[in-house]
Protein backbone atom coordinates (compact mmCIF):
# COMPACT_ATOMS: atom_id res chain seq x y z
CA UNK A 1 209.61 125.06 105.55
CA UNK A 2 211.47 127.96 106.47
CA UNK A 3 212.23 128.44 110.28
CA UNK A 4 212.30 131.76 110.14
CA UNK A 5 208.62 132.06 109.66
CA UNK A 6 208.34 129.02 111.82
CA UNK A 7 210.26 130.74 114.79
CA UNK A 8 208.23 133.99 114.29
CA UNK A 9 204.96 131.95 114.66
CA UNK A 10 205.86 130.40 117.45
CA UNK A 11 207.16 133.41 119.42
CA UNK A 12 203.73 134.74 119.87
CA UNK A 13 201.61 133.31 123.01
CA UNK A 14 198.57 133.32 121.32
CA UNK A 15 199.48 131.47 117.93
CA UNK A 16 201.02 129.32 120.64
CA UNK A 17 197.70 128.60 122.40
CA UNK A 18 196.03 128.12 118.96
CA UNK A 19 198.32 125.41 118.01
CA UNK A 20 197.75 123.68 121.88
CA UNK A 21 193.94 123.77 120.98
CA UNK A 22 194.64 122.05 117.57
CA UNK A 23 196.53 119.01 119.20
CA UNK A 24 193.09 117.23 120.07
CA UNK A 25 191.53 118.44 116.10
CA UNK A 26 190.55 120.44 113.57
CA UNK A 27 188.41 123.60 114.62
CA UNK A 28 186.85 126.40 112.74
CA UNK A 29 188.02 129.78 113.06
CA UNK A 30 184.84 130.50 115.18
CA UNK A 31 185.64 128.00 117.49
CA UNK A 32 189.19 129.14 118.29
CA UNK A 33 188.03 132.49 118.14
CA UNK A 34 185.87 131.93 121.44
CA UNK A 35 188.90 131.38 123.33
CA UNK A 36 190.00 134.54 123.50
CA UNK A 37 188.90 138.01 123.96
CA UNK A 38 189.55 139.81 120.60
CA UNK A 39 188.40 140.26 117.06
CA UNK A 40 187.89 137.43 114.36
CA UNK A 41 190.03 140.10 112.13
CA UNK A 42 193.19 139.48 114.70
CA UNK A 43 192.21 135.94 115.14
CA UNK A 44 192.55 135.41 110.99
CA UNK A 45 196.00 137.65 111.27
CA UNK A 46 197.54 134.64 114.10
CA UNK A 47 196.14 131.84 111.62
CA UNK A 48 197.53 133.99 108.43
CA UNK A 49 201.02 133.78 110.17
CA UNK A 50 200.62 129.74 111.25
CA UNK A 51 199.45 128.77 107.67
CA UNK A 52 202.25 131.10 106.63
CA UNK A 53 204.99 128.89 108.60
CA UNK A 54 202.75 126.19 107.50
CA UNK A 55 202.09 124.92 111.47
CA UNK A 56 198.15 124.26 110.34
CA UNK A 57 196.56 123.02 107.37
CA UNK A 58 193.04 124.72 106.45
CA UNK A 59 190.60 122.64 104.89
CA UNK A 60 187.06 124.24 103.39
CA UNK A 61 183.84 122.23 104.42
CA UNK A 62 180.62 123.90 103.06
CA UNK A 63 180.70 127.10 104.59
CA UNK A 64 183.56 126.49 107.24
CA UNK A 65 187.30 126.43 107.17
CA UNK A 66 188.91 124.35 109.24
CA UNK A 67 192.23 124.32 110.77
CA UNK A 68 194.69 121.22 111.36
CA UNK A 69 198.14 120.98 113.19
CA UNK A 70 200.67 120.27 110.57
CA UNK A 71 202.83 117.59 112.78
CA UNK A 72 205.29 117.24 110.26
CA UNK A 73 206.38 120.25 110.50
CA UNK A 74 206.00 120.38 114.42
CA UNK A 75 208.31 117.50 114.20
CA UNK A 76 211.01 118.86 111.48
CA UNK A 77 211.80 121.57 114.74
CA UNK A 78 211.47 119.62 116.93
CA UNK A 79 214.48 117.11 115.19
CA UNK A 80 216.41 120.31 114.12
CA UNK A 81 216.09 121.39 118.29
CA UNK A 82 217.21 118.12 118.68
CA UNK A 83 220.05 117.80 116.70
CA UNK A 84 221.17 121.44 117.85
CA UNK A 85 221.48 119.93 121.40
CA UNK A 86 223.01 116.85 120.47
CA UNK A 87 224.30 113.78 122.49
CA UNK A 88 225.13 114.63 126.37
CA UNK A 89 227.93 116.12 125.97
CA UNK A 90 229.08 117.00 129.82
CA UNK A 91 230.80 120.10 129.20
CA UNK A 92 234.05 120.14 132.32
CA UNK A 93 235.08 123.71 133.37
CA UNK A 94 238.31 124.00 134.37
């Protein structure tokens, strides 16, 4: 995984939202699609750029793709964020 395409997912509101809407399961591009008011070409760009930072999994069923959250990934960041904050530290001004 490389955060940098990880980070530049995740900095756009809508690839955002998609990934919310895969929490409770795989959907079809047709499904997210509905959610929002624009094109199933920009819709297949913001999917393009999460398989790319591999957030979702796609997974071809007959005549459907589906899309799953990649959790392992979700969870790599969220250990690195972790470990970037570390213990609690109290920082004392002087």
């Amino acid at each position: 995984m490389g955060f940098a395409e990880t980070f530049k997912a995740l900095s756009d509101p809508i690839r955002r939202e998609i990934l919310m809407m895969l929490r409770d399961g795989s959907m079809s591009a047709g499904e997210i699609g509905v959610h929002f008011d624009m094109t199933g070409a920009t819709i297949s760009y913001h999917l393009k750029i999460l398989k790319k930072a591999e957030l979702i999994f796609e997974k071809k069923e007959k005549n459907y793709i589906y899309y799953t959250l990649n959790t392992s990934v979700v969870e790599e960041v969220m250990l690195w964020l972790s470990e970037l904050k570390g213990g609690n530290h109290d920082v004392k001004e002087e």
